[in-house]
C-alpha atoms as a PDB file:
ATOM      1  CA  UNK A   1     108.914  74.385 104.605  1.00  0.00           C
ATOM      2  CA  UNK A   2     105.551  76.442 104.259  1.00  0.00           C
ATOM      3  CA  UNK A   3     105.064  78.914 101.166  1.00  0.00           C
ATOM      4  CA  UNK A   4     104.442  81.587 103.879  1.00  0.00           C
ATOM      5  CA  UNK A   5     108.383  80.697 105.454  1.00  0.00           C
ATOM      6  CA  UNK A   6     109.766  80.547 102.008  1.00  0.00           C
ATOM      7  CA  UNK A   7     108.371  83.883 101.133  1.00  0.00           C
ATOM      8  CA  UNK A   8     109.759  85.049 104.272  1.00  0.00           C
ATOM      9  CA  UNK A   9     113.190  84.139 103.295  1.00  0.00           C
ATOM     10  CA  UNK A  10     113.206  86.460 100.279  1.00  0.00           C
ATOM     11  CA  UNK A  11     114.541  89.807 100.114  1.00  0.00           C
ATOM     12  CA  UNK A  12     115.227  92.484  97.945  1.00  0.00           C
ATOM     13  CA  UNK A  13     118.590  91.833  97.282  1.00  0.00           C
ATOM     14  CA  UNK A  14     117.823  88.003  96.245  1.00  0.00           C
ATOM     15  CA  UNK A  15     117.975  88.720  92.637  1.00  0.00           C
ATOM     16  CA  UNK A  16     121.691  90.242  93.091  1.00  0.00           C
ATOM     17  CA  UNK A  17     122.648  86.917  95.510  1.00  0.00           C
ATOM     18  CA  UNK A  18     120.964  84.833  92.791  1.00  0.00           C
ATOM     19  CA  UNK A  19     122.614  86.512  89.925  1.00  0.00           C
ATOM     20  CA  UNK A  20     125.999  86.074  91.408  1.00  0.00           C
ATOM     21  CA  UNK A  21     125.418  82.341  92.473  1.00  0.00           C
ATOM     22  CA  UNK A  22     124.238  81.601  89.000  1.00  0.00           C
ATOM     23  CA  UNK A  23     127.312  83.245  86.918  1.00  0.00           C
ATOM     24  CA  UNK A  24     129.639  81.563  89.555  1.00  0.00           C
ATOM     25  CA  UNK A  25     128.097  77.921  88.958  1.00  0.00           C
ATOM     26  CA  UNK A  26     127.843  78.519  85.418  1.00  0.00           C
ATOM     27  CA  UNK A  27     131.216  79.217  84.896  1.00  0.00           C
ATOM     28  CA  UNK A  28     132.507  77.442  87.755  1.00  0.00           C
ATOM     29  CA  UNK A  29     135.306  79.981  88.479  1.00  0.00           C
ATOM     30  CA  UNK A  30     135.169  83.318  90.299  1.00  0.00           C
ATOM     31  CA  UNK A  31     137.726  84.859  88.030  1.00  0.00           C
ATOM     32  CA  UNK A  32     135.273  84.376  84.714  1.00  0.00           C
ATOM     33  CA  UNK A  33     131.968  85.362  86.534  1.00  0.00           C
ATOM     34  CA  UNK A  34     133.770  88.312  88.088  1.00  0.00           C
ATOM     35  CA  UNK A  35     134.680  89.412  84.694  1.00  0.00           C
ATOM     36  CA  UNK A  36     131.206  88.780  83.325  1.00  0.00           C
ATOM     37  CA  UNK A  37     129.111  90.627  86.111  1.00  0.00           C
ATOM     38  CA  UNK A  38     132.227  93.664  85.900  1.00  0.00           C
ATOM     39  CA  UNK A  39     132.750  93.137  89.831  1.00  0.00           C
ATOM     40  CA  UNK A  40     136.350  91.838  91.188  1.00  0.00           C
ATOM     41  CA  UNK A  41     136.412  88.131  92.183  1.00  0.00           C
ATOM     42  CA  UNK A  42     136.981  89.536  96.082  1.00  0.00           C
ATOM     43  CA  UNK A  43     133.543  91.052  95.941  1.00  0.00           C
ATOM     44  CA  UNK A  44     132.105  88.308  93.900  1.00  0.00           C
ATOM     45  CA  UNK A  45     133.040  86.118  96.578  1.00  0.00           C
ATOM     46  CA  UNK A  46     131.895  87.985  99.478  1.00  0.00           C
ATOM     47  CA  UNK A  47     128.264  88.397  98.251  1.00  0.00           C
ATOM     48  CA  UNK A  48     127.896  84.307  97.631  1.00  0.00           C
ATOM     49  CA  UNK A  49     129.192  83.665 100.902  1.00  0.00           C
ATOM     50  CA  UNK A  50     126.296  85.851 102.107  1.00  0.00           C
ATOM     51  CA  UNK A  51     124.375  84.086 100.708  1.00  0.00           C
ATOM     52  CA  UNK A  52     125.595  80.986 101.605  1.00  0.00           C
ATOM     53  CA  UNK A  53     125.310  82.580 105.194  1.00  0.00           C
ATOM     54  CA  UNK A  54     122.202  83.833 104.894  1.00  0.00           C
ATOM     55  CA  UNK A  55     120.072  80.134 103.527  1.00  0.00           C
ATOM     56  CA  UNK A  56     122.010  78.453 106.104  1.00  0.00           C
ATOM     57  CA  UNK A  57     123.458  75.979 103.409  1.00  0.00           C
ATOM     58  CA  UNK A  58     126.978  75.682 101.601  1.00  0.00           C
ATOM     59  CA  UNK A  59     126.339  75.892  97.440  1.00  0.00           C
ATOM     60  CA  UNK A  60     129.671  76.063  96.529  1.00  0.00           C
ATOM     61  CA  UNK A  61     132.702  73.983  97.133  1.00  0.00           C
ATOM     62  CA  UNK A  62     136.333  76.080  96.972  1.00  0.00           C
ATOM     63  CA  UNK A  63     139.614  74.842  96.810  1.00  0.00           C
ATOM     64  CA  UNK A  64     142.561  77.152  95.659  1.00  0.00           C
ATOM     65  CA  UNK A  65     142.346  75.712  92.268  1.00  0.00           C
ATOM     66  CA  UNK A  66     138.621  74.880  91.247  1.00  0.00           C
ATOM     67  CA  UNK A  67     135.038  75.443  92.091  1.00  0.00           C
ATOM     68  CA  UNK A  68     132.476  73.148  92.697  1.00  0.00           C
ATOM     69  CA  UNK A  69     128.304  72.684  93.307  1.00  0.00           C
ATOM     70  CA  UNK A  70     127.408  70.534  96.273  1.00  0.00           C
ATOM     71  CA  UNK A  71     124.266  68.692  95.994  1.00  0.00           C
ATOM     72  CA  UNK A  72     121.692  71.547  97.436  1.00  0.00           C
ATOM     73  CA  UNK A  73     123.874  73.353  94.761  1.00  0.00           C
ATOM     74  CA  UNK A  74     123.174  71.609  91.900  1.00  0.00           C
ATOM     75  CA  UNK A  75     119.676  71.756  92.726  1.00  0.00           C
ATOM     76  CA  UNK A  76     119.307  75.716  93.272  1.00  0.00           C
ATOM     77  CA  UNK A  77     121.353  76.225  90.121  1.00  0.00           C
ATOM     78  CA  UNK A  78     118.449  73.857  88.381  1.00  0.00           C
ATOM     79  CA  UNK A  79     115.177  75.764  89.236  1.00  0.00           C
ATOM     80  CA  UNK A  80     116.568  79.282  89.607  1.00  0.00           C
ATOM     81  CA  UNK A  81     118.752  79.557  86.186  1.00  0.00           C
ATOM     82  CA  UNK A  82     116.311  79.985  83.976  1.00  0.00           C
ATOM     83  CA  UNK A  83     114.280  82.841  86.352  1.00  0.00           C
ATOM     84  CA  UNK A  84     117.272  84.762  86.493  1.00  0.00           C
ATOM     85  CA  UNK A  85     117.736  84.121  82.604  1.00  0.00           C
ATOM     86  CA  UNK A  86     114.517  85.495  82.331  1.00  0.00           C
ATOM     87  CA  UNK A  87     114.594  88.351  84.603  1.00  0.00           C
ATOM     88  CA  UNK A  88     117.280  89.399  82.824  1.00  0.00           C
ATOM     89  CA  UNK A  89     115.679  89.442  79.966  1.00  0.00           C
ATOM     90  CA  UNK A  90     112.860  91.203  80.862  1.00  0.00           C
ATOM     91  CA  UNK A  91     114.958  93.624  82.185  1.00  0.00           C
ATOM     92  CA  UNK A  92     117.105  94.449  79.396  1.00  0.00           C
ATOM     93  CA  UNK A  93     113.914  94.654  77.521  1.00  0.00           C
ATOM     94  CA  UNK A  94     112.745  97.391  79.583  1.00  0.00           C
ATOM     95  CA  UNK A  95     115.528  98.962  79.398  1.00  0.00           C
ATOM     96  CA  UNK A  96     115.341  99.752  75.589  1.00  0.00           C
ATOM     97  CA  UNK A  97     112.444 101.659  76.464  1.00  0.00           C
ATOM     98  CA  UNK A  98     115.182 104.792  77.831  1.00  0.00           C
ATOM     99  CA  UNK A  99     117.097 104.274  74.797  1.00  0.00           C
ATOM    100  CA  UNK A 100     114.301 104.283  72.018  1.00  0.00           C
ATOM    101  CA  UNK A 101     110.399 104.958  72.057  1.00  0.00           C
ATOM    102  CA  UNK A 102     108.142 101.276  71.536  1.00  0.00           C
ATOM    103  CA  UNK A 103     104.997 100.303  72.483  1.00  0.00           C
ATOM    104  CA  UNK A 104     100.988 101.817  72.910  1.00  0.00           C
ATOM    105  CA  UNK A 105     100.353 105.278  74.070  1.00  0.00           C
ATOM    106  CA  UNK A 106      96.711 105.862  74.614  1.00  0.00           C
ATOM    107  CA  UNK A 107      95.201 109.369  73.512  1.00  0.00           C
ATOM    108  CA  UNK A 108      92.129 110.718  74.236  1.00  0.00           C
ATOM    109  CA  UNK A 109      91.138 113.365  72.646  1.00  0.00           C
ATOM    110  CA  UNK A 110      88.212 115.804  72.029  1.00  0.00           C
ATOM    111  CA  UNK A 111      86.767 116.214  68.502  1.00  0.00           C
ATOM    112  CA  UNK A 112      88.182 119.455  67.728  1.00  0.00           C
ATOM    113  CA  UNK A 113      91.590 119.220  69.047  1.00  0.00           C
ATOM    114  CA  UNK A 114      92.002 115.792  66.802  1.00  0.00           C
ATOM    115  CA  UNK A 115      91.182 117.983  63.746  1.00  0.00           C
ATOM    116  CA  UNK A 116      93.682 120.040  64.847  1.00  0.00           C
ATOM    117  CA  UNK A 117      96.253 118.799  66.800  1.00  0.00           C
ATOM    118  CA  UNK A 118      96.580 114.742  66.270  1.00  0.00           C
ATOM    119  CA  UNK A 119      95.683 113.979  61.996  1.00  0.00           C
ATOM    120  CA  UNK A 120      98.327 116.487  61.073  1.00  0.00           C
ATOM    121  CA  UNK A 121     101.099 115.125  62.955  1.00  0.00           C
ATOM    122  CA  UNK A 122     100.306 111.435  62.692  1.00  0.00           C
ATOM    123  CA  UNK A 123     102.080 110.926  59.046  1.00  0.00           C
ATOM    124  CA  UNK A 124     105.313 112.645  60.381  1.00  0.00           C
ATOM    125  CA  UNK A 125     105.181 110.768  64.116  1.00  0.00           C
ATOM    126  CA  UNK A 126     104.973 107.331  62.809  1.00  0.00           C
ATOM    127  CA  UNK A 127     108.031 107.800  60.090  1.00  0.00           C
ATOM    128  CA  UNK A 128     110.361 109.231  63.264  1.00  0.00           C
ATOM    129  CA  UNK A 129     108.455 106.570  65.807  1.00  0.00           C
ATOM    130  CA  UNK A 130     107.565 103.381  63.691  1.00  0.00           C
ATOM    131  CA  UNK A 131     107.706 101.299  66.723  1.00  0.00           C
ATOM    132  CA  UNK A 132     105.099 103.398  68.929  1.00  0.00           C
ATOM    133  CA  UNK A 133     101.578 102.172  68.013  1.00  0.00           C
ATOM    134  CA  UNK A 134      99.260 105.368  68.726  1.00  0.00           C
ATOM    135  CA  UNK A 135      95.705 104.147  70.358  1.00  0.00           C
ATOM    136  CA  UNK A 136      93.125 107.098  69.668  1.00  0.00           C
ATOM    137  CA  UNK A 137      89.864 107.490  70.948  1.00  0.00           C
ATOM    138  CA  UNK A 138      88.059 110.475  69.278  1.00  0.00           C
ATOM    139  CA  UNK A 139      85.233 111.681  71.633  1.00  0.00           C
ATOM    140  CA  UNK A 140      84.052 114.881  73.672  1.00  0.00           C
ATOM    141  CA  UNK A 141      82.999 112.678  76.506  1.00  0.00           C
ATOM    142  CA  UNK A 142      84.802 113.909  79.791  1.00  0.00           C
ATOM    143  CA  UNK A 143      86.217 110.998  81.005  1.00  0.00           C
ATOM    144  CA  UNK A 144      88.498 110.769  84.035  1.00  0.00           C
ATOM    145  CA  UNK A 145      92.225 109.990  82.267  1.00  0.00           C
ATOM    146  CA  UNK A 146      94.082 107.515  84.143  1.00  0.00           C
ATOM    147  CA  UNK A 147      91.198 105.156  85.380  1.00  0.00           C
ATOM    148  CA  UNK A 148      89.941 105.198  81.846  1.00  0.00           C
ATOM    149  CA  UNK A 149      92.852 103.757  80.661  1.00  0.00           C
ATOM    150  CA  UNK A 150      94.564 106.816  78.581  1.00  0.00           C
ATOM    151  CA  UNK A 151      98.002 108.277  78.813  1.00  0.00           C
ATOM    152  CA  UNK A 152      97.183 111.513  77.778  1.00  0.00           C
ATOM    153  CA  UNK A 153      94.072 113.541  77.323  1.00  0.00           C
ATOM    154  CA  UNK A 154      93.676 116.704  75.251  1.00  0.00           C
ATOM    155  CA  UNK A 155      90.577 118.928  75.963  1.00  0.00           C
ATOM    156  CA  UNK A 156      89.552 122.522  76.474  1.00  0.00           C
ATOM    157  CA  UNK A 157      90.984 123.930  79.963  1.00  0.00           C
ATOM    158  CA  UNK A 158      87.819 124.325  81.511  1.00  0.00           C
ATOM    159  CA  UNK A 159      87.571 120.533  81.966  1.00  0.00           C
ATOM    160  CA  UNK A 160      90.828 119.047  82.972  1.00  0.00           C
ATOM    161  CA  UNK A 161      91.369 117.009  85.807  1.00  0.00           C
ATOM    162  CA  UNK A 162      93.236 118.046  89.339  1.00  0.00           C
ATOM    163  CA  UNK A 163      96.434 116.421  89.879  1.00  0.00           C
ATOM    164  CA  UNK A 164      96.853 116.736  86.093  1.00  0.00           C
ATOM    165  CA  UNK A 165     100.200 118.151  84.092  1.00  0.00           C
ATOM    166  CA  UNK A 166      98.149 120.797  81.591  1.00  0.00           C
ATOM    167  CA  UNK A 167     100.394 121.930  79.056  1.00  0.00           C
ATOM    168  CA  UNK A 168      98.274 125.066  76.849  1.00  0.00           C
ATOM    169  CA  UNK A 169      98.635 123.834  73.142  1.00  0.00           C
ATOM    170  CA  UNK A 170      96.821 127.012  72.183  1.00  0.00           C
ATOM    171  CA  UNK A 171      96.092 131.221  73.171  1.00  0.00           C
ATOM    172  CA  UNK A 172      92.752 131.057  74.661  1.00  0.00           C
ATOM    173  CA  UNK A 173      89.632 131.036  72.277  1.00  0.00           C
ATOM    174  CA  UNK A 174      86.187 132.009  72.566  1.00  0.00           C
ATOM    175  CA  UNK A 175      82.871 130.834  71.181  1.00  0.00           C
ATOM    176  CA  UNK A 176      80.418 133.377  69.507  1.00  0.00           C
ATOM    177  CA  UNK A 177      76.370 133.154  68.182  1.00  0.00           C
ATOM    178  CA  UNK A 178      76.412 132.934  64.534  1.00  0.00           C
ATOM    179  CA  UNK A 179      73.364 132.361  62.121  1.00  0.00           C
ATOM    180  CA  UNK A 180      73.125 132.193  58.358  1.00  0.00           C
ATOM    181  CA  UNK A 181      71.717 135.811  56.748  1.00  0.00           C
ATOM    182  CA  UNK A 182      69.085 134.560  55.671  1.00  0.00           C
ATOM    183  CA  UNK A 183      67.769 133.869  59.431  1.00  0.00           C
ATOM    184  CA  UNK A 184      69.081 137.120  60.971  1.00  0.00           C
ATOM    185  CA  UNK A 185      67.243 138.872  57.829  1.00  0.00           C
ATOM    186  CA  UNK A 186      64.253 136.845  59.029  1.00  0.00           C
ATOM    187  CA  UNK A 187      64.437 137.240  63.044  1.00  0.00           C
ATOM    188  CA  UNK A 188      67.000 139.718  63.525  1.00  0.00           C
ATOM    189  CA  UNK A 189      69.954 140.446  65.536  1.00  0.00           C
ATOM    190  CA  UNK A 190      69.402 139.800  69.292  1.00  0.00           C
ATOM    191  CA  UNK A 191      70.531 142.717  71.493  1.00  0.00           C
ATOM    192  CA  UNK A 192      71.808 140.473  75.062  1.00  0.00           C
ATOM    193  CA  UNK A 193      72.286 137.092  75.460  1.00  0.00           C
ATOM    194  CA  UNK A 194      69.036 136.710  76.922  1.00  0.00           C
ATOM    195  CA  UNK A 195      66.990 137.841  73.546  1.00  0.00           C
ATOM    196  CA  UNK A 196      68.322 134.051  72.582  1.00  0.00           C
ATOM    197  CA  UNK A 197      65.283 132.864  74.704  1.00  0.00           C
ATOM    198  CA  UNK A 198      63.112 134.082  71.989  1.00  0.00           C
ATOM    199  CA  UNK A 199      65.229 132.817  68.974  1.00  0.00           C
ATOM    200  CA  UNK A 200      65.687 129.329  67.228  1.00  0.00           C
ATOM    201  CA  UNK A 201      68.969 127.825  69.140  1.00  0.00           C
ATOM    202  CA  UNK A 202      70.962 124.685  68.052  1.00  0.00           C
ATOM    203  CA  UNK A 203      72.138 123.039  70.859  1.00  0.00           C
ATOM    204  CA  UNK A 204      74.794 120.636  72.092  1.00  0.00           C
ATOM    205  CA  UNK A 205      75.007 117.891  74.541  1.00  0.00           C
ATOM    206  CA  UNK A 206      78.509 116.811  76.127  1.00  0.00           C
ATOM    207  CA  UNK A 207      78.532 113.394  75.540  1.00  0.00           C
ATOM    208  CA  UNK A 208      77.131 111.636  78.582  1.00  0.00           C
ATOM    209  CA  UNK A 209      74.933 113.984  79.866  1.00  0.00           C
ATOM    210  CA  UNK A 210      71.463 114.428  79.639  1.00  0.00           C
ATOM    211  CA  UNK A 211      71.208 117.909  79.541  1.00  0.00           C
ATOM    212  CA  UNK A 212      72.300 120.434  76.564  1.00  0.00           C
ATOM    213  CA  UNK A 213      75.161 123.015  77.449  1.00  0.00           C
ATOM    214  CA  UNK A 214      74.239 125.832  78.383  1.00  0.00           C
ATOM    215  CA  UNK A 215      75.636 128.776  77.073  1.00  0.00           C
ATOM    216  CA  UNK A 216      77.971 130.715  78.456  1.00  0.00           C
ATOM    217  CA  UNK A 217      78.526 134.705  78.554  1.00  0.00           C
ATOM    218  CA  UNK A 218      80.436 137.517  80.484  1.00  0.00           C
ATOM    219  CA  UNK A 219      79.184 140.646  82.212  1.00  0.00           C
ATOM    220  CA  UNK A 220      80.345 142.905  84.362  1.00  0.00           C
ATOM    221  CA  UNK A 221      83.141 140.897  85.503  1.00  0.00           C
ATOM    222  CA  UNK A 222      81.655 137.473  85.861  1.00  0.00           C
ATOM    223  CA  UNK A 223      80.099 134.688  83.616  1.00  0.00           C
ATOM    224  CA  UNK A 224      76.363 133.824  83.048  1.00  0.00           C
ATOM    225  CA  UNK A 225      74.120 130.744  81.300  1.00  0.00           C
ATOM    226  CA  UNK A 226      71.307 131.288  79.145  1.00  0.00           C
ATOM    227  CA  UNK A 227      69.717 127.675  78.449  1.00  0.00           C
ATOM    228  CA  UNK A 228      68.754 128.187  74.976  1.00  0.00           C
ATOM    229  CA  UNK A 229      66.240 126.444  73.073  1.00  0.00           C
ATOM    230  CA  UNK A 230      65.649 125.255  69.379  1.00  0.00           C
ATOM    231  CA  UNK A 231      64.458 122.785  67.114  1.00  0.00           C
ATOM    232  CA  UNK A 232      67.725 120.576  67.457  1.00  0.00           C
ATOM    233  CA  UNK A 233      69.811 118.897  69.720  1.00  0.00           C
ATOM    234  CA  UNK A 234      73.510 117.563  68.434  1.00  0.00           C
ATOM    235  CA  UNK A 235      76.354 116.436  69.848  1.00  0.00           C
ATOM    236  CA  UNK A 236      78.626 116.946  66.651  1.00  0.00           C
ATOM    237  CA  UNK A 237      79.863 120.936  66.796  1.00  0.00           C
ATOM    238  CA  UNK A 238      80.392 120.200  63.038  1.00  0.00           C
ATOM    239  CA  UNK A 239      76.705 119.235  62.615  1.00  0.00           C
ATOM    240  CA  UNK A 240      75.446 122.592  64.386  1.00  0.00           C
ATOM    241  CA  UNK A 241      78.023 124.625  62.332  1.00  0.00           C
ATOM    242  CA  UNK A 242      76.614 123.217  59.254  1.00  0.00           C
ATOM    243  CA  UNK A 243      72.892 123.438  59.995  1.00  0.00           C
ATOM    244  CA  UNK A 244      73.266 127.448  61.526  1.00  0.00           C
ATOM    245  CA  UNK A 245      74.962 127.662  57.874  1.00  0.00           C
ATOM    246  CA  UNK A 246      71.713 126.066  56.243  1.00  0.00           C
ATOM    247  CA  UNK A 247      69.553 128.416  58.014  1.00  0.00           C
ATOM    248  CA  UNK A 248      68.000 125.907  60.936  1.00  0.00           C
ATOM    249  CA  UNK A 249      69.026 128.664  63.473  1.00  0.00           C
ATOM    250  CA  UNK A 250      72.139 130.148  65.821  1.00  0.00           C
ATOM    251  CA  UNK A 251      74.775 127.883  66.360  1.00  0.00           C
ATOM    252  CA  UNK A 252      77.341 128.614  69.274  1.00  0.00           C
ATOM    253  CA  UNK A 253      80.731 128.316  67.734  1.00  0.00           C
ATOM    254  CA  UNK A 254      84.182 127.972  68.746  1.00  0.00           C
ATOM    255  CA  UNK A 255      85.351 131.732  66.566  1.00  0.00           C
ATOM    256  CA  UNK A 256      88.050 130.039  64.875  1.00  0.00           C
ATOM    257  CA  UNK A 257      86.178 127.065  63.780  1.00  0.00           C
ATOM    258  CA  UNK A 258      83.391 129.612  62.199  1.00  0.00           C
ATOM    259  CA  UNK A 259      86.009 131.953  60.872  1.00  0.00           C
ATOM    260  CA  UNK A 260      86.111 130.672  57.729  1.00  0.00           C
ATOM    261  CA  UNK A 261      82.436 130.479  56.474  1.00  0.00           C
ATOM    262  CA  UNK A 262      82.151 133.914  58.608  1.00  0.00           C
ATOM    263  CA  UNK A 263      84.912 135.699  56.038  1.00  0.00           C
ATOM    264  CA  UNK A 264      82.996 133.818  53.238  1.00  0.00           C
ATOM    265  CA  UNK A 265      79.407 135.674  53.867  1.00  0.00           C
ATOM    266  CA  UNK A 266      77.944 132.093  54.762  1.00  0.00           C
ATOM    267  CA  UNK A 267      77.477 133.172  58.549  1.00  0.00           C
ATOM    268  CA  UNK A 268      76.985 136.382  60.559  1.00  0.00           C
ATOM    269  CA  UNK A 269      78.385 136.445  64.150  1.00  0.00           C
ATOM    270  CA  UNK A 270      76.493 138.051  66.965  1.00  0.00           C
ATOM    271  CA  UNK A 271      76.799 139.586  70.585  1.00  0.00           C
ATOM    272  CA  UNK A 272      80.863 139.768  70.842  1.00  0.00           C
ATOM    273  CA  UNK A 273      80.891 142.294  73.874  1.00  0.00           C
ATOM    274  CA  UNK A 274      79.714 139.179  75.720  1.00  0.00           C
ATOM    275  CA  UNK A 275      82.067 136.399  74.131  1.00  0.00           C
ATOM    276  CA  UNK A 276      85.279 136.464  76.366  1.00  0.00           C
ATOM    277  CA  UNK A 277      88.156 134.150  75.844  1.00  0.00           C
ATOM    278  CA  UNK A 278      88.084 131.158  77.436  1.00  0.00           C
ATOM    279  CA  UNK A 279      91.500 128.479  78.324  1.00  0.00           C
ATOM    280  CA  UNK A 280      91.718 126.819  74.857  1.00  0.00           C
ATOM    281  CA  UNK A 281      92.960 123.007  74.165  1.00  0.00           C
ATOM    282  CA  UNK A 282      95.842 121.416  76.998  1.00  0.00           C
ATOM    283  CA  UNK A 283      97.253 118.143  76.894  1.00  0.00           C
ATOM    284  CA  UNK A 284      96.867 116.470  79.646  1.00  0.00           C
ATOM    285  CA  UNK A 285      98.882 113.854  81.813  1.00  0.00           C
ATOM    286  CA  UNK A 286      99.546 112.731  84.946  1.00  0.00           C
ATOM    287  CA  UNK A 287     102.765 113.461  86.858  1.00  0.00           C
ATOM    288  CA  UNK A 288     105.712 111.189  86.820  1.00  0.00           C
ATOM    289  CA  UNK A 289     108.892 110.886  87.722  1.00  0.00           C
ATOM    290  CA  UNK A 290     110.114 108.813  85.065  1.00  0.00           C
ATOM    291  CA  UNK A 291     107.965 109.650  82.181  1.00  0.00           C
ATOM    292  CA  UNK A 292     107.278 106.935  79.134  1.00  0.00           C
ATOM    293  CA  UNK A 293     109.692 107.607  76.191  1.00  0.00           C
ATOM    294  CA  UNK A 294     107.065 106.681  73.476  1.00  0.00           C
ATOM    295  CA  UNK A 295     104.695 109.313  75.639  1.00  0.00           C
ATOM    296  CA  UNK A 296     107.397 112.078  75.436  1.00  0.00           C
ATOM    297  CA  UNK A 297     107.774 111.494  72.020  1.00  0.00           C
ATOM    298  CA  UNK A 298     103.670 112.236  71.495  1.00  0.00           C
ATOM    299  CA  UNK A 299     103.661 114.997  73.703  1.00  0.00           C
ATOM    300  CA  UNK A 300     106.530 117.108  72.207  1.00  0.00           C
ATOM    301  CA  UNK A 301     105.377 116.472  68.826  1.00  0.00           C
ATOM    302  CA  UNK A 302     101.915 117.678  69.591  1.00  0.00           C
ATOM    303  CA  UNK A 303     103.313 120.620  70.963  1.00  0.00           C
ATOM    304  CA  UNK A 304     105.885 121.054  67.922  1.00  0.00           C
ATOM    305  CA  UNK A 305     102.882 120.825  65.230  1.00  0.00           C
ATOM    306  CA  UNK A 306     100.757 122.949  67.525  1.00  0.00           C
ATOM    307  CA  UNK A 307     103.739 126.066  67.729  1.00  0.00           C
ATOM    308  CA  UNK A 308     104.015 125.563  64.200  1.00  0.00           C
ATOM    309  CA  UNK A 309     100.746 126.069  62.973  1.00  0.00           C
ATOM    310  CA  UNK A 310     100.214 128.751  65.445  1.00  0.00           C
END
């Protein structure tokens, strides 16, 4: 017989006919593998003889009082046993994953939202979830989700994928201008967006691209860039924050990030009427019908610490 006939011969219901034949020839009795498989020794019967039918070849001898392996038998039971031992197995094993969350989830996750979404929650996720191993990659690249690997993305709503499940962790934010007082004292207090052209700018570059981002206002209903320029070029947010509060020039901040040295006099925000709110941080994953438990258990903790802290 050619592979290509015996693969023929298989069908989905194999496992089930193997199954059967197996607990029938290791117990040699109907009654016991009935009770074993929780089917009645009638059906037990009928699905062996199906089988039976189906191969073309007798496995099992019957009398009214005992069961018995012919030779071709004998030989099945050898080489399949252990497959269906193992199949088993495997599974049973997958089954634990409905009854308790296990194994990798893979998270990426933008710079900001891991600040404020993922290292707070990790210390109470691992004591409920010991047996989930969290794999987190840390980076503002834009990277498409699923081929890249991950499980779930977090990111800023302007960037997340079609097809995608986006669940808002977050009312939307905006970012504003802000400059130490020393430099407005120095240059001033631009008037539009477009008096940035004439001011020192810090920029930032997605990670990946070659270009920096442009920055983004709202008039009269719609959005506008003005591409900025400055003595330096970052792709850290943190590093810009730090050097518009050391005087290098404007930084373009996230409000809520910048809120803090803003209150404290270290920073001075700027043009406001043109800073509208933008779709803040989702998490991000793709649709499924039967969704991962470890996975559930990341997502609704992320979404408990996020409620909670906001």
């Amino acid at each position: 017989m050619t592979q290509a006939t015996a693969d023929a011969m298989l069908t989905g219901g194999d496992f089930a006919h193997l199954r059967a034949f197996v607990a029938v020839a290791q117990a040699l009795s109907f009654t016991r593998a009935a009770e074993a498989l929780g089917v009645t020794p009638s059906a037990l019967s009928q699905i062996v003889r199906v089988f039976e039918d189906r191969i073309g070849v007798r496995l099992l001898n019957r009398t009214t009082r005992s069961v018995s392996l012919t030779e071709a038998g004998e030989t099945l039971l050898r080489r399949v046993a252990p497959a269906v031992a193992e199949l088993s197995q495997a599974i049973g094993q997958a089954r634990l994953y409905q009854e308790r969350p296990s194994g990798t989830v893979r998270v990426h996750v933008f710079r900001s939202a891991a600040d404020l979404y993922v290292q707070p929650i990790l210390p109470t996720f691992h004591r409920a979830y010991p047996e989930v191993v969290l794999d987190i990659t840390v980076d503002d690249e834009v990277v498409d989700t699923v081929a890249s690997g991950f499980d779930v993305a977090i990111r800023i709503g302007e960037v997340i994928e079609r097809d995608m499940i986006a669940v808002p962790l977050e009312p939307p934010v905006r970012q504003v201008p802000v400059a130490a007082p020393s430099y407005v004292a120095e240059r001033g207090l631009p008037a539009h967006p477009r008096d940035l052209l004439a001011h020192s700018c810090i920029r930032w570059r997605w990670p990946g691209r070659a270009q920096p981002y442009r920055w983004e206002f709202f008039e009269d209903g719609s959005w506008f860039e003005v591409e900025v320029d400055g003595p330096l070029v970052v792709n850290s947010k943190d590093i810009a924050l730090q050097a518009a509060i050391d005087g290098v020039g404007i930084a373009f901040s996230v409000e809520r990030t910048a809120r803090q040295a803003i209150t404290d006099g270290l920073l001075v925000p700027m043009l406001e009427a043109w800073c509208e709110p933008f779709p803040g941080h989702h998490l991000c994953f793709p649709q499924q019908r039967q969704m991962n438990p470890a996975l559930r258990a990341f997502i609704d903790t992320v979404r408990e610490g996020a409620s909670s802290t906001g």
